[in-house]
PDB file of N, CA and C in Angstrom:
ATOM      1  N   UNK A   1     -31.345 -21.995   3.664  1.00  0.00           N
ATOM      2  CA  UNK A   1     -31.362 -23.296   3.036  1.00  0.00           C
ATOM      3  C   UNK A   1     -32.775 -23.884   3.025  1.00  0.00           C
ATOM      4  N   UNK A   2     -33.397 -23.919   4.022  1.00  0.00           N
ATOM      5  CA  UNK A   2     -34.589 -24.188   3.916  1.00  0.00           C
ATOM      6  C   UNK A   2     -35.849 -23.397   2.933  1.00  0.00           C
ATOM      7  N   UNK A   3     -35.284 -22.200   3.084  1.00  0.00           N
ATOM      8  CA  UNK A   3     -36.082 -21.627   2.002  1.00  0.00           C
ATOM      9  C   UNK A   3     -35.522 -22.200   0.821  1.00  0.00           C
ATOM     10  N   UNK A   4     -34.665 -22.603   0.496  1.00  0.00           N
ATOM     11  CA  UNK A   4     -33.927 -23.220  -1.542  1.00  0.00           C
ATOM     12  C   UNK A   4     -35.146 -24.397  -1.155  1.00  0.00           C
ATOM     13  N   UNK A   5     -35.345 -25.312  -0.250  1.00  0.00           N
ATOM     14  CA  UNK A   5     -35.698 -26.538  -0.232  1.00  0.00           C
ATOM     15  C   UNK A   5     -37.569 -26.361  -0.814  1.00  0.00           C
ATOM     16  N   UNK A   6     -38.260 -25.125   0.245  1.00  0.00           N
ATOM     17  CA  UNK A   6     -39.505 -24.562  -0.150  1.00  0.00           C
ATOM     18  C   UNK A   6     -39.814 -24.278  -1.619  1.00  0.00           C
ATOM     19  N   UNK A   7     -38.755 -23.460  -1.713  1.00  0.00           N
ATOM     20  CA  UNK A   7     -39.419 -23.014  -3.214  1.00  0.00           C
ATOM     21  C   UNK A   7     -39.011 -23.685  -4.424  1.00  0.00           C
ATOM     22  N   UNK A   8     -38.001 -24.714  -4.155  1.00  0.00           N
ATOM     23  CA  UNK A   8     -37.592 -25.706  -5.172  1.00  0.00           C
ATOM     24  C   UNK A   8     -39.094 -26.798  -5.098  1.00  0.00           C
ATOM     25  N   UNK A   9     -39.850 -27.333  -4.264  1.00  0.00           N
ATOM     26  CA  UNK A   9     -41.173 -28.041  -4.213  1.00  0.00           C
ATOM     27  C   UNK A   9     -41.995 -27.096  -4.724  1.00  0.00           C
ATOM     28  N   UNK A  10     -42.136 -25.809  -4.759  1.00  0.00           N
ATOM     29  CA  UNK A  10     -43.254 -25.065  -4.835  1.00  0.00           C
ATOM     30  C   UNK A  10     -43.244 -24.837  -6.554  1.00  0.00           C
ATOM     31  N   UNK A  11     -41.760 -24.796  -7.269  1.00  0.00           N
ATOM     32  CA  UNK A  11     -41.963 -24.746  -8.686  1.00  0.00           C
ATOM     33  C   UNK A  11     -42.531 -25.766  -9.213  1.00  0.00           C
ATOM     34  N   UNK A  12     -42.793 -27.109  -8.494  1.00  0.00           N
ATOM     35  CA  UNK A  12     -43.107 -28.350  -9.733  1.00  0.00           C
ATOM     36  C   UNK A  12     -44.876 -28.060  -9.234  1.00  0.00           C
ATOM     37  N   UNK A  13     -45.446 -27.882  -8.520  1.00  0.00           N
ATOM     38  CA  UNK A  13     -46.679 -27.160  -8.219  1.00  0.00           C
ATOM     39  C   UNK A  13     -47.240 -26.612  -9.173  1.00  0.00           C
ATOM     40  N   UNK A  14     -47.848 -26.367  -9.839  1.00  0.00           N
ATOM     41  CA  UNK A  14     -48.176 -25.480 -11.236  1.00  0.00           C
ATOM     42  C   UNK A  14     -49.544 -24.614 -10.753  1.00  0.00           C
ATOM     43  N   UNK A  15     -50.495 -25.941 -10.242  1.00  0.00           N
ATOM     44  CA  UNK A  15     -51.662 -24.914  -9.706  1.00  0.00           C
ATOM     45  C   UNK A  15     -52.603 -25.396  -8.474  1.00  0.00           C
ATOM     46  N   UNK A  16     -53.499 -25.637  -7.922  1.00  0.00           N
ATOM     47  CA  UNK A  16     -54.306 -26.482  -7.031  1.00  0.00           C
ATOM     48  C   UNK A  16     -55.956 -26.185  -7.393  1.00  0.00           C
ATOM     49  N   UNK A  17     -56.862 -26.969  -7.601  1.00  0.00           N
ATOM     50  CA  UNK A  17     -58.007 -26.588  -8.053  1.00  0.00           C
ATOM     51  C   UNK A  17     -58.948 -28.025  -7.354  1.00  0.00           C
ATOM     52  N   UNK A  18     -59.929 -27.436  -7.108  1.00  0.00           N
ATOM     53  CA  UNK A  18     -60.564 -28.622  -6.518  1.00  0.00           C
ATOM     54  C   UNK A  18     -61.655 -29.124  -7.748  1.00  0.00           C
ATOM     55  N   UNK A  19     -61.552 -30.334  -7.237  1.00  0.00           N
ATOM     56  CA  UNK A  19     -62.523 -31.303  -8.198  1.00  0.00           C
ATOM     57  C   UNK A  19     -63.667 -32.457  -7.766  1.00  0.00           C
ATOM     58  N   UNK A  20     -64.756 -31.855  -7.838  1.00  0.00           N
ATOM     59  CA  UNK A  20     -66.053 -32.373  -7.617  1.00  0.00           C
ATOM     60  C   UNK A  20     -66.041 -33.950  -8.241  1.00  0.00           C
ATOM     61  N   UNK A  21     -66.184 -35.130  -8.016  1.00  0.00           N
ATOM     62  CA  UNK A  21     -66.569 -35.865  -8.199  1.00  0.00           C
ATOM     63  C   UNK A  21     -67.859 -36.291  -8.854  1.00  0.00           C
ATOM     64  N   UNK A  22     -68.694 -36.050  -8.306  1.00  0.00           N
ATOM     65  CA  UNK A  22     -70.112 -36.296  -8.373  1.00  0.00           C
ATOM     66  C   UNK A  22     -70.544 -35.404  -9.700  1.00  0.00           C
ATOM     67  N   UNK A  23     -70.476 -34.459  -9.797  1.00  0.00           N
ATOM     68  CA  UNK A  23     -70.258 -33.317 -10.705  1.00  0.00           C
ATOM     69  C   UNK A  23     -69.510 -33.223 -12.187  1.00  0.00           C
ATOM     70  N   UNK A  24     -68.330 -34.188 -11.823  1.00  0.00           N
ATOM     71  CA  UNK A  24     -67.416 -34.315 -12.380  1.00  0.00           C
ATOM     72  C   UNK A  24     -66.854 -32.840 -13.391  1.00  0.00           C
ATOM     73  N   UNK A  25     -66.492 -31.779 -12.169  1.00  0.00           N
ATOM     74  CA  UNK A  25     -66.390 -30.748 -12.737  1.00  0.00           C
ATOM     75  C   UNK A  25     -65.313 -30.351 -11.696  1.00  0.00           C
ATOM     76  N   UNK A  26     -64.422 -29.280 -12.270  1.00  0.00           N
ATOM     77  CA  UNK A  26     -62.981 -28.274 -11.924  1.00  0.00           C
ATOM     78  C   UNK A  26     -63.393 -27.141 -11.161  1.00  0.00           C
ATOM     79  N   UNK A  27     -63.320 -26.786 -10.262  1.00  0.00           N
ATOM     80  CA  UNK A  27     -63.520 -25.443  -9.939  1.00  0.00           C
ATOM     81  C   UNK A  27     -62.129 -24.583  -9.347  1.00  0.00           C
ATOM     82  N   UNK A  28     -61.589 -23.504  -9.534  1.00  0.00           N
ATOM     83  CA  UNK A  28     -60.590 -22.749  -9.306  1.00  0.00           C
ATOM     84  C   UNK A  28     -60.588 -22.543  -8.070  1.00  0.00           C
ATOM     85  N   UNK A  29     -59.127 -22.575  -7.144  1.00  0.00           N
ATOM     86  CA  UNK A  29     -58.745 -22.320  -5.320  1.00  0.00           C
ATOM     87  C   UNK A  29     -60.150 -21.664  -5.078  1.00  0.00           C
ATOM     88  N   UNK A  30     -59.522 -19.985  -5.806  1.00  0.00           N
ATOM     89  CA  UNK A  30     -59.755 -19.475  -5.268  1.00  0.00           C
ATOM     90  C   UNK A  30     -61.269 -18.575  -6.025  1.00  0.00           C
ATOM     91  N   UNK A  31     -62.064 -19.613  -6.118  1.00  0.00           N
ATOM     92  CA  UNK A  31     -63.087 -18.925  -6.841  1.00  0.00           C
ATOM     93  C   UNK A  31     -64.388 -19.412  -5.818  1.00  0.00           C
ATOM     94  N   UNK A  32     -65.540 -18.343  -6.014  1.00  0.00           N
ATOM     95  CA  UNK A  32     -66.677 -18.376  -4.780  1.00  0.00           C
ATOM     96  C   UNK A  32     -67.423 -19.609  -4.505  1.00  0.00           C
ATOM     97  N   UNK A  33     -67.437 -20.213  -5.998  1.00  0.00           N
ATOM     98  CA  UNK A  33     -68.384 -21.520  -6.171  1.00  0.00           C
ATOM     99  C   UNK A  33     -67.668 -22.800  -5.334  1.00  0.00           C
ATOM    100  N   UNK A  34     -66.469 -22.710  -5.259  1.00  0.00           N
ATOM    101  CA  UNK A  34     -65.786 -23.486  -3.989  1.00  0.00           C
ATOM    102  C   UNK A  34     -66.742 -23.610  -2.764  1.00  0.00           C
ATOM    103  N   UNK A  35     -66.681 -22.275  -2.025  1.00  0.00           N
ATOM    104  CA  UNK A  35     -67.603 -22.786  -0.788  1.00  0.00           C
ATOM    105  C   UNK A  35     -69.260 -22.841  -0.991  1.00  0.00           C
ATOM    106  N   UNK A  36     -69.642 -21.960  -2.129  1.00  0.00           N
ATOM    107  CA  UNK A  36     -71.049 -22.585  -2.282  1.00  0.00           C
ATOM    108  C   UNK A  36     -71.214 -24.237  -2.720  1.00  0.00           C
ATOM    109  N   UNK A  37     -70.615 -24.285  -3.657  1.00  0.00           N
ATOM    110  CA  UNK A  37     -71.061 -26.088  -3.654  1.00  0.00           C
ATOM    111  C   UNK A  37     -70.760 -27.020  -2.334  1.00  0.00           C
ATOM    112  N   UNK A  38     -69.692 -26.626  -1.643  1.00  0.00           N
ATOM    113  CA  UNK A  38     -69.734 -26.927  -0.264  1.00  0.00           C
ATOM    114  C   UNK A  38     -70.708 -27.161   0.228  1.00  0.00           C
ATOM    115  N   UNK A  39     -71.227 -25.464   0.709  1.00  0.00           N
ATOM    116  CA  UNK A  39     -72.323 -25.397   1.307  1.00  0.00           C
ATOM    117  C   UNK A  39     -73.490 -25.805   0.746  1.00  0.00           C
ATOM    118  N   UNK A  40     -73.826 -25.740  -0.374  1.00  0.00           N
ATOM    119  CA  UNK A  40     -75.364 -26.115  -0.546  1.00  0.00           C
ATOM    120  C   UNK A  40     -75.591 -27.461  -1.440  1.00  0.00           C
ATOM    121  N   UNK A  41     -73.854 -28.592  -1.738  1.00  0.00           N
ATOM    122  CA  UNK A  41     -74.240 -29.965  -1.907  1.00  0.00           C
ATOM    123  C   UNK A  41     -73.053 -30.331  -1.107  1.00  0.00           C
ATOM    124  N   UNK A  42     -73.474 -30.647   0.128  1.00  0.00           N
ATOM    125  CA  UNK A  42     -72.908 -31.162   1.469  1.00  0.00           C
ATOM    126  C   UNK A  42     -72.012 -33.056   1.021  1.00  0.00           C
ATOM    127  N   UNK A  43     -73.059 -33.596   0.226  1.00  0.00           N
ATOM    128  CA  UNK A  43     -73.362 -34.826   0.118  1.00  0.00           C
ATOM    129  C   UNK A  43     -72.457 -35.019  -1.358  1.00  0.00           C
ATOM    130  N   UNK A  44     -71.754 -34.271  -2.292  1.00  0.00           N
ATOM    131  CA  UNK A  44     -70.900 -34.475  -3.127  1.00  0.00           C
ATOM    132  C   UNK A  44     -69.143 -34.597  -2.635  1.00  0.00           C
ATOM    133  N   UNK A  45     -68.851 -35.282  -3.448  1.00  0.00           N
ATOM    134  CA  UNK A  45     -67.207 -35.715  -3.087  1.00  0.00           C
ATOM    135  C   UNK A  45     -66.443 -34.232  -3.597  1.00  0.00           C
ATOM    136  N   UNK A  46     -65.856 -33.426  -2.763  1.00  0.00           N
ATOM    137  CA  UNK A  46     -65.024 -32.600  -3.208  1.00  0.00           C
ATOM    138  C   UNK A  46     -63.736 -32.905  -3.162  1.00  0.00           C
ATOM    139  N   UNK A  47     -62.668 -33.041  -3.908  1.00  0.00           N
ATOM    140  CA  UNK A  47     -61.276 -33.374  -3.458  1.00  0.00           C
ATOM    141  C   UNK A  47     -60.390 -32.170  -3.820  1.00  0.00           C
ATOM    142  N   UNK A  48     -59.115 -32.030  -2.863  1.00  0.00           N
ATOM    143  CA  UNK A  48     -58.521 -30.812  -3.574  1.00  0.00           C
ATOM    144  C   UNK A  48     -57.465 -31.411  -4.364  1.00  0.00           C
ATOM    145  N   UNK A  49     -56.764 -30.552  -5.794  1.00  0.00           N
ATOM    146  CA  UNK A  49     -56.092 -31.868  -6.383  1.00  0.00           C
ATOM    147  C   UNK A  49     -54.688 -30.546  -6.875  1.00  0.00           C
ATOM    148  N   UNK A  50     -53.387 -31.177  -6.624  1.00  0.00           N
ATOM    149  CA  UNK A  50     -52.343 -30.761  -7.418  1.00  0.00           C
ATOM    150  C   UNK A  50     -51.998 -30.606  -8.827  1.00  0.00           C
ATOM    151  N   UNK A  51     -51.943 -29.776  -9.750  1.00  0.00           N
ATOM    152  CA  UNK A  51     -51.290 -30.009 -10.889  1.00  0.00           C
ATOM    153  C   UNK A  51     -49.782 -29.700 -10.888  1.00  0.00           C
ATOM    154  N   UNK A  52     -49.393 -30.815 -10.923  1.00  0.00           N
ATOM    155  CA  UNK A  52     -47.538 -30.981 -11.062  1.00  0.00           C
ATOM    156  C   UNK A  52     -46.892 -31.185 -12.459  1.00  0.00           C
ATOM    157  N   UNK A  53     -45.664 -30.572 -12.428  1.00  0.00           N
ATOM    158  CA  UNK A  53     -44.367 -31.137 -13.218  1.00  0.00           C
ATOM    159  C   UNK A  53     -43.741 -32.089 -12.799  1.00  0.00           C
ATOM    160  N   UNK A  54     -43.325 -33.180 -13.427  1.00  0.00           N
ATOM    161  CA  UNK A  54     -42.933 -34.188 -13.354  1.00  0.00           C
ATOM    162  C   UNK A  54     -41.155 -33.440 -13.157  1.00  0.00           C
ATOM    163  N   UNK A  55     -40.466 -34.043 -12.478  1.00  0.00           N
ATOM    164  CA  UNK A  55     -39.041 -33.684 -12.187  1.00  0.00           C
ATOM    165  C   UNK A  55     -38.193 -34.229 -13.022  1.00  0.00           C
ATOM    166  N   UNK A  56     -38.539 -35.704 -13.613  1.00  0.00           N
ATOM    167  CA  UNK A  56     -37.632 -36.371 -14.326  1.00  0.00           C
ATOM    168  C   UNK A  56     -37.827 -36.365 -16.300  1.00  0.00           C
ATOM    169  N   UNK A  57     -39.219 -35.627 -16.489  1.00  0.00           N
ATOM    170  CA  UNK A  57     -39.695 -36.020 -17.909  1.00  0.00           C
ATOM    171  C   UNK A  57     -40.325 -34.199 -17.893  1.00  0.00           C
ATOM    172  N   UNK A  58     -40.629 -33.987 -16.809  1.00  0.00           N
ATOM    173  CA  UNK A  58     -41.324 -32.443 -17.261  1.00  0.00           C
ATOM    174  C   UNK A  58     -42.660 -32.536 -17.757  1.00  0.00           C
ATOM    175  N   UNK A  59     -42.946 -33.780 -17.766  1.00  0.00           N
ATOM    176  CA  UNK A  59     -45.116 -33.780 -18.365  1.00  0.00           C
ATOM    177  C   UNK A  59     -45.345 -32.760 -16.890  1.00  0.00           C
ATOM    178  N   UNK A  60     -46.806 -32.607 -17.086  1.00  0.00           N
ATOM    179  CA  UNK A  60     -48.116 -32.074 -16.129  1.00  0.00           C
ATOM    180  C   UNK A  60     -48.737 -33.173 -15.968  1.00  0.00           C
ATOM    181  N   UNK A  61     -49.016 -33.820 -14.541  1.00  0.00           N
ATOM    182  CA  UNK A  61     -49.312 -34.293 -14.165  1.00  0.00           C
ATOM    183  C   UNK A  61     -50.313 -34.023 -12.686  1.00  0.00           C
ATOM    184  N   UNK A  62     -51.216 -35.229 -12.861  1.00  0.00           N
ATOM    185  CA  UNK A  62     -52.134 -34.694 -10.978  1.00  0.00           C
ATOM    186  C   UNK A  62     -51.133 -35.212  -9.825  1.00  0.00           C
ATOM    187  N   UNK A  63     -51.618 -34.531  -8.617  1.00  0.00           N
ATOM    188  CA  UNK A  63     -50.909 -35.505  -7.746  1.00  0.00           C
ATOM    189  C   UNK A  63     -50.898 -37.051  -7.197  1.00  0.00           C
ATOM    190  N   UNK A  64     -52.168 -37.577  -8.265  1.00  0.00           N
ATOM    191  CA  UNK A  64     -52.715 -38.878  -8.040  1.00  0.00           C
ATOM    192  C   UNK A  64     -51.869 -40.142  -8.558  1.00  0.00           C
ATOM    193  N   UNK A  65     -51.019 -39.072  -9.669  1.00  0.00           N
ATOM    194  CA  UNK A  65     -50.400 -39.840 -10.729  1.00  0.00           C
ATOM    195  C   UNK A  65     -49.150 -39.792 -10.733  1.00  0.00           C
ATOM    196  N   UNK A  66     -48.735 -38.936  -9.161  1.00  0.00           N
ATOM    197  CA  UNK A  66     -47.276 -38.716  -8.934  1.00  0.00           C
ATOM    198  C   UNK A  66     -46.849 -38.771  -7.787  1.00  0.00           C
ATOM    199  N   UNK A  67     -45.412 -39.000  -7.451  1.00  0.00           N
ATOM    200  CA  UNK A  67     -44.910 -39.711  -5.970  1.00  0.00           C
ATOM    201  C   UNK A  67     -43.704 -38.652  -6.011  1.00  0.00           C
ATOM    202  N   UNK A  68     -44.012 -38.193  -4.409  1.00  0.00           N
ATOM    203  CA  UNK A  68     -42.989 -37.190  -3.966  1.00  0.00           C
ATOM    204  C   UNK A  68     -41.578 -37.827  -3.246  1.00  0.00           C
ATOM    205  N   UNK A  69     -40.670 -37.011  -3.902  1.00  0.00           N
ATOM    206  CA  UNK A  69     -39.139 -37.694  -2.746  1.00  0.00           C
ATOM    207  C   UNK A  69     -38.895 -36.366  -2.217  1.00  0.00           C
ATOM    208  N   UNK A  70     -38.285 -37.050  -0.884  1.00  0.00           N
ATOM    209  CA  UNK A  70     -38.102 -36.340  -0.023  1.00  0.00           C
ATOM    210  C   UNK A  70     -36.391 -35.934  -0.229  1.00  0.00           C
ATOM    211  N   UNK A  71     -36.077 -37.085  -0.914  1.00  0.00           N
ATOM    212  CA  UNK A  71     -34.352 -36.991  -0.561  1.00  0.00           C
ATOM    213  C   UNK A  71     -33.975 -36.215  -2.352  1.00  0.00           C
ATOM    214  N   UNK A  72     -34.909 -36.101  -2.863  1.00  0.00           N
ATOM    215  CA  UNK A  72     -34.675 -35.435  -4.273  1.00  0.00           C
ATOM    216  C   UNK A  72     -35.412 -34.366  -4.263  1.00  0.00           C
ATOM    217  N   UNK A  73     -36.533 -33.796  -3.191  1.00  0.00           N
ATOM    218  CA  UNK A  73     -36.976 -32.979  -3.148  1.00  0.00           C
ATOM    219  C   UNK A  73     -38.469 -32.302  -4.436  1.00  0.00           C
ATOM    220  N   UNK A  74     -38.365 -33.063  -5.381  1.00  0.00           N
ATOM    221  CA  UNK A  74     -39.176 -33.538  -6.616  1.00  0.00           C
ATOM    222  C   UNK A  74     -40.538 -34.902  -6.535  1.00  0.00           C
ATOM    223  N   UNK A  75     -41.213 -34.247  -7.502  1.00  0.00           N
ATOM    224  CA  UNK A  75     -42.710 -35.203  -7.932  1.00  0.00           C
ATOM    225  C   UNK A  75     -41.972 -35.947  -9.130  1.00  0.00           C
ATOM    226  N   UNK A  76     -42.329 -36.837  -8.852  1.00  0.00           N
ATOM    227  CA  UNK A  76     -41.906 -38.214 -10.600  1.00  0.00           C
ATOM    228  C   UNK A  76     -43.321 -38.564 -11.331  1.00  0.00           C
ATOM    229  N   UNK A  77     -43.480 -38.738 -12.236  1.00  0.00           N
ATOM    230  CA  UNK A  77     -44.602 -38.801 -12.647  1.00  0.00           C
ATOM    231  C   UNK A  77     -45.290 -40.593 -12.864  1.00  0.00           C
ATOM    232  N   UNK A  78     -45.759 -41.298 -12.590  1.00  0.00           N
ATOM    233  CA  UNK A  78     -46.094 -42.914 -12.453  1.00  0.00           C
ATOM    234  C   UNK A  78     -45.061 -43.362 -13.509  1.00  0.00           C
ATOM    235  N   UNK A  79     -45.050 -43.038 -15.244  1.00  0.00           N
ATOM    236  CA  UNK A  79     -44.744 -43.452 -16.017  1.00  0.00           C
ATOM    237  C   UNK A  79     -43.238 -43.499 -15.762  1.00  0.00           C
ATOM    238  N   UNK A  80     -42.600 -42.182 -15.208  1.00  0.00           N
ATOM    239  CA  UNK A  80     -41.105 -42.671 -15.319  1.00  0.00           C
ATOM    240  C   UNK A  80     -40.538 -43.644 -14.474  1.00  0.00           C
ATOM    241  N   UNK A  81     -41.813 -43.611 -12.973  1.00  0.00           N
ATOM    242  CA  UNK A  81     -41.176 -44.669 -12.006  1.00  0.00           C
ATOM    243  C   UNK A  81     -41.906 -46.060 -12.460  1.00  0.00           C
ATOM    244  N   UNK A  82     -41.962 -46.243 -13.691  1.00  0.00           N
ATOM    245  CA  UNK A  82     -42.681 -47.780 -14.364  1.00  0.00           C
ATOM    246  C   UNK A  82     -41.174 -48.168 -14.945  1.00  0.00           C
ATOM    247  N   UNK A  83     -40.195 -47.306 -15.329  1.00  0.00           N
ATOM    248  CA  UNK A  83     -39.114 -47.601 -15.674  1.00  0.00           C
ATOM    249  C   UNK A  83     -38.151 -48.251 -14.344  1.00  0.00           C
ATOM    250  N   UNK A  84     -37.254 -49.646 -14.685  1.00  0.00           N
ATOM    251  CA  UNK A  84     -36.518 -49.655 -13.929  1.00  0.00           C
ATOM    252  C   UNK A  84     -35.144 -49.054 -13.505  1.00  0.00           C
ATOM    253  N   UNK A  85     -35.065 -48.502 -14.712  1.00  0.00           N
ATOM    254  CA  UNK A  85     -33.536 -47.365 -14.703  1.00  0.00           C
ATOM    255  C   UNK A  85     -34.020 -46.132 -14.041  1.00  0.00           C
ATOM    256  N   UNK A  86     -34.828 -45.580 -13.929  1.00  0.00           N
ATOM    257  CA  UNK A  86     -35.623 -44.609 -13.178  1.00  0.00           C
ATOM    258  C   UNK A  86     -35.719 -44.592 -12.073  1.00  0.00           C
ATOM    259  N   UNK A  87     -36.575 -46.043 -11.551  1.00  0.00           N
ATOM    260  CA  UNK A  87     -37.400 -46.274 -10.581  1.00  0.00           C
ATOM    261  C   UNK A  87     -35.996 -46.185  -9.076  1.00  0.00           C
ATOM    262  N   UNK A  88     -34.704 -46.824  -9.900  1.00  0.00           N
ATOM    263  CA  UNK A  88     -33.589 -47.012  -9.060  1.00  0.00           C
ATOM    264  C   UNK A  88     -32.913 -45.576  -8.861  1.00  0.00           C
ATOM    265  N   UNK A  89     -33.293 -44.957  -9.934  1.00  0.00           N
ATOM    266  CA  UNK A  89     -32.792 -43.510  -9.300  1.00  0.00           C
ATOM    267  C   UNK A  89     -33.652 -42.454  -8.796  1.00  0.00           C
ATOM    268  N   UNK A  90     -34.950 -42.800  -8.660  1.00  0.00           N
ATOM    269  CA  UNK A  90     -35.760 -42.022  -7.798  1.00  0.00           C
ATOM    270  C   UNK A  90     -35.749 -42.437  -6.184  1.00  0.00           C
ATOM    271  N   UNK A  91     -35.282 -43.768  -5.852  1.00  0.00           N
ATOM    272  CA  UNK A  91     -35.763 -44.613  -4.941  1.00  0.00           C
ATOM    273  C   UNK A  91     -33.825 -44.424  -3.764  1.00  0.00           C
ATOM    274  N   UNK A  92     -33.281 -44.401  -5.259  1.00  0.00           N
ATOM    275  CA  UNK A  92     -31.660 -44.531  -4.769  1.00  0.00           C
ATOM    276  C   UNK A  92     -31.207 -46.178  -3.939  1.00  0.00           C
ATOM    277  N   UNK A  93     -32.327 -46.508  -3.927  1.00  0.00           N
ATOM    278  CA  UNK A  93     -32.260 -48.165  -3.751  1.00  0.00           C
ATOM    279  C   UNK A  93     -32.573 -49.215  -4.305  1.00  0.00           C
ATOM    280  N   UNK A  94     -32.347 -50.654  -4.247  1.00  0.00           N
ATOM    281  CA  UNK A  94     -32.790 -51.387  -5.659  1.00  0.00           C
ATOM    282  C   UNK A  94     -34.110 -51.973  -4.478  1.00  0.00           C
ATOM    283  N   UNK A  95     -35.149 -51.721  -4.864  1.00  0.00           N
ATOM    284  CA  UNK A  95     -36.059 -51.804  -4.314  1.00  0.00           C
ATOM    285  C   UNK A  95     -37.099 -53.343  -5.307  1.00  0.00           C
ATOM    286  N   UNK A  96     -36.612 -53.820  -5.917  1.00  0.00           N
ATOM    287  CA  UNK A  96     -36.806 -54.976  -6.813  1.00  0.00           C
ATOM    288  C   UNK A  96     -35.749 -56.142  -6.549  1.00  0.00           C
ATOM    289  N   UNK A  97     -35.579 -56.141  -5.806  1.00  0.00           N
ATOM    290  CA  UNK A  97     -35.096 -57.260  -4.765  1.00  0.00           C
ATOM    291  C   UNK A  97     -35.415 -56.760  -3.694  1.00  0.00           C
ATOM    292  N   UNK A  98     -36.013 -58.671  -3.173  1.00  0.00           N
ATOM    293  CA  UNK A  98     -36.856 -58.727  -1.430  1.00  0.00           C
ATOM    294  C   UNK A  98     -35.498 -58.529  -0.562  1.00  0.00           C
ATOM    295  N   UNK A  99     -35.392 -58.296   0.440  1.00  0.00           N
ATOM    296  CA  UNK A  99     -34.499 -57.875   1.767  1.00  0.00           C
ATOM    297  C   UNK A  99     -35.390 -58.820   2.635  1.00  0.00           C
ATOM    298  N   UNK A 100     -34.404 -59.246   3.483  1.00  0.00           N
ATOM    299  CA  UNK A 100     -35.161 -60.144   4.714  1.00  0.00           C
ATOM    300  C   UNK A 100     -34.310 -61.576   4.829  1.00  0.00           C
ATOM    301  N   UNK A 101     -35.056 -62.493   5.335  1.00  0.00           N
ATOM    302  CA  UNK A 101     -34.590 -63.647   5.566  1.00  0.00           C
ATOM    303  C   UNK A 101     -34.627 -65.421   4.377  1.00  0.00           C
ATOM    304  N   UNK A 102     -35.885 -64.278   3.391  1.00  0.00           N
ATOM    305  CA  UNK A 102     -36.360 -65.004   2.655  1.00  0.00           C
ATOM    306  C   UNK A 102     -35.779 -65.008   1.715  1.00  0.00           C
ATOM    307  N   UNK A 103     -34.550 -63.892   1.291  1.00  0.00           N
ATOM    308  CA  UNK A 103     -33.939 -63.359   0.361  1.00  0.00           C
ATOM    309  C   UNK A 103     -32.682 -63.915   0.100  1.00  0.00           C
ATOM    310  N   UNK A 104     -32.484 -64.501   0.927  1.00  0.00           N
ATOM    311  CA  UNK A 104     -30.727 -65.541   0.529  1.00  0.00           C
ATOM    312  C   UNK A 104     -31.002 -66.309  -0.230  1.00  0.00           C
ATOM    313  N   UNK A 105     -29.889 -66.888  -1.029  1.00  0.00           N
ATOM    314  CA  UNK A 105     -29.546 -67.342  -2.213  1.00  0.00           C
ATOM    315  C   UNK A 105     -28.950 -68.872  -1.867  1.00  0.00           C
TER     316      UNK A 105
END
């Protein structure tokens, strides 16, 4: 079971590639210029970045632009959780109403 749970996250994954900031350039996992720009521009922003499938719409998306559930096991992509018919079924809670003390009527 745990393996269905692994490789069901690992399909919306598409690829991982890191991305220079400073540079503003792509470089591949697993390609050499990875640890040379490392090594010889110490002082540039490297980030490593996800390319995902969205679970609910199927775009490609970064992981910057997408929110993981744990209880759906899936990436959503910003735009579908901008929807409120969405947002309630990614969340499984109505999360657009306050809870608390401040919240009575």
């Amino acid at each position: 079971m745990a393996d269905d749970w692994v490789e069901e996250r690992d399909k919306a994954v598409l690829n991982t590639v890191y991305y220079c900031e400073t540079c503003n350039i792509i470089i591949e996992l697993g390609d050499a210029d990875v640890s040379l720009h490392k090594r010889d521009l110490p002082q540039h922003k490297m980030r490593r970045v996800m390319i995902l499938r969205c679970g609910h719409c199927g775009k490609v998306v970064t992981d910057s632009y997408a929110q993981y559930s744990p209880e759906k096991n899936q990436f959503w992509c910003k735009s579908c959780l901008f929807s409120t018919s969405s947002r309630h079924e990614f969340y499984g809670v109505d999360r657009d109403k306050p809870t608390g003390p401040e919240s009575k009527e």
